[in-house]
Protein backbone atom coordinates (compact mmCIF):
# COMPACT_ATOMS: atom_id res chain seq x y z
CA UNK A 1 132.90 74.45 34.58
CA UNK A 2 135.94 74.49 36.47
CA UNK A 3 135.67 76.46 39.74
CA UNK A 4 139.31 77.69 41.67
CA UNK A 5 139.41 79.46 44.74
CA UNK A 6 141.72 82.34 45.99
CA UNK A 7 144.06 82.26 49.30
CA UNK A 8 141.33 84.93 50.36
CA UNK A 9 137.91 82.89 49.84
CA UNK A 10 140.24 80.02 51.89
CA UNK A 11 140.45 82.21 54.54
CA UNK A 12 137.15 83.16 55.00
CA UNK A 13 136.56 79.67 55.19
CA UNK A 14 137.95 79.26 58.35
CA UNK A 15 136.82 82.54 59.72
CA UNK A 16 133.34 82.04 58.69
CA UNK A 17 133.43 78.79 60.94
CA UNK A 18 134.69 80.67 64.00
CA UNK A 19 131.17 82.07 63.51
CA UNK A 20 129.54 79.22 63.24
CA UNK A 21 129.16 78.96 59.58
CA UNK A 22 130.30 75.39 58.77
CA UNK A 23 131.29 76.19 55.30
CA UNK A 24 133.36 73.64 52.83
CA UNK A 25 135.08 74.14 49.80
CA UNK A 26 132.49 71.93 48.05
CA UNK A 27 129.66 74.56 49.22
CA UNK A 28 131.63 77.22 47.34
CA UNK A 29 132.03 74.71 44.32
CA UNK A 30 128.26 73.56 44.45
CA UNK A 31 127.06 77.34 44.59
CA UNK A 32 128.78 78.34 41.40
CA UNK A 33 127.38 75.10 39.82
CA UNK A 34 124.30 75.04 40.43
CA UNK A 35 122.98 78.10 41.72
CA UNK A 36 119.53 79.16 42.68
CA UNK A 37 120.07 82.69 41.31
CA UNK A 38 123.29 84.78 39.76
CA UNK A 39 123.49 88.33 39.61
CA UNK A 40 125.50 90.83 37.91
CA UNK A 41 128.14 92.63 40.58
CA UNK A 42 130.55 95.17 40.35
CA UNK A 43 133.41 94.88 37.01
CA UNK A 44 131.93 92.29 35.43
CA UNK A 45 131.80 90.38 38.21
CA UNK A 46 129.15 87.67 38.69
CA UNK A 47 127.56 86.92 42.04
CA UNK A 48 126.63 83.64 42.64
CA UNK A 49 123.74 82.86 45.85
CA UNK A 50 121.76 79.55 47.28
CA UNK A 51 120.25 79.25 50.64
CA UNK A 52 122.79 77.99 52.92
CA UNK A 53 120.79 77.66 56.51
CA UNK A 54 117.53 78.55 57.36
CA UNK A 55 118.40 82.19 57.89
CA UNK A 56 121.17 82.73 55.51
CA UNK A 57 122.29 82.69 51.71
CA UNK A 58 125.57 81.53 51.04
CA UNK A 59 126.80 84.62 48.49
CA UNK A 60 130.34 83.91 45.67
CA UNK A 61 131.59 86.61 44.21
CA UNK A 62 133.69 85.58 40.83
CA UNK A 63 134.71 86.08 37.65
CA UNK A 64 134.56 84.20 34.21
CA UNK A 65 138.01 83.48 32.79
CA UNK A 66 137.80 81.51 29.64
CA UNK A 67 136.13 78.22 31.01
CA UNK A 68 136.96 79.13 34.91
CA UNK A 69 135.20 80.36 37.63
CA UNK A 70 137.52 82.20 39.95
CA UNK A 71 136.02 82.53 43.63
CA UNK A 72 137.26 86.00 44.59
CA UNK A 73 135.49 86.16 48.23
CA UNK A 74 132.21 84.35 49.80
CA UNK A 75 129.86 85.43 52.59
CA UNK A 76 126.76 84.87 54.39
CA UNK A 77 124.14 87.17 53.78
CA UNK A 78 120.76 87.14 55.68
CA UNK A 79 118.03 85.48 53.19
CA UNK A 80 115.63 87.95 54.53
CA UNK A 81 117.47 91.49 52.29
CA UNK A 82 118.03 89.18 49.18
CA UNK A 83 115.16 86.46 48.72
């Protein structure tokens, strides 16, 4: 599957890693792969999550389009409220 990502999910890139989340376009690309678990979001949206660090999930929201997977934003979520 081919996986793009917005000028947004870019963005929170780099402000994710003034927090201290060191974050790469190929963890975005590797958690819509090959995720531990997907769930169904808002629109038919899809949300995409796999334990990032030892306290957090890394969380992609996107959407199907034909045979891509467009990233429309990404966060850290604490594993404790979704695993």
């Amino acid at each position: 599957m081919d996986v793009r990502l917005t000028q947004h999910v870019r963005n929170k890139i780099a402000e994710l890693r003034r927090y201290g989340f060191d974050l790469t376009e190929e963890d975005i690309v590797e958690t819509v792969r090959n995720p531990s678990r997907v769930l169904q979001g808002y629109s038919g949206q899809l949300i995409a999550q796999k334990p990032f660090t030892e306290k957090h999930l890394l969380r992609i929201v996107y959407e199907l389009r034909e045979e891509v997977a467009l990233c429309i934003t990404v966060y850290p979520a604490r594993r404790s409220r979704y695993e």
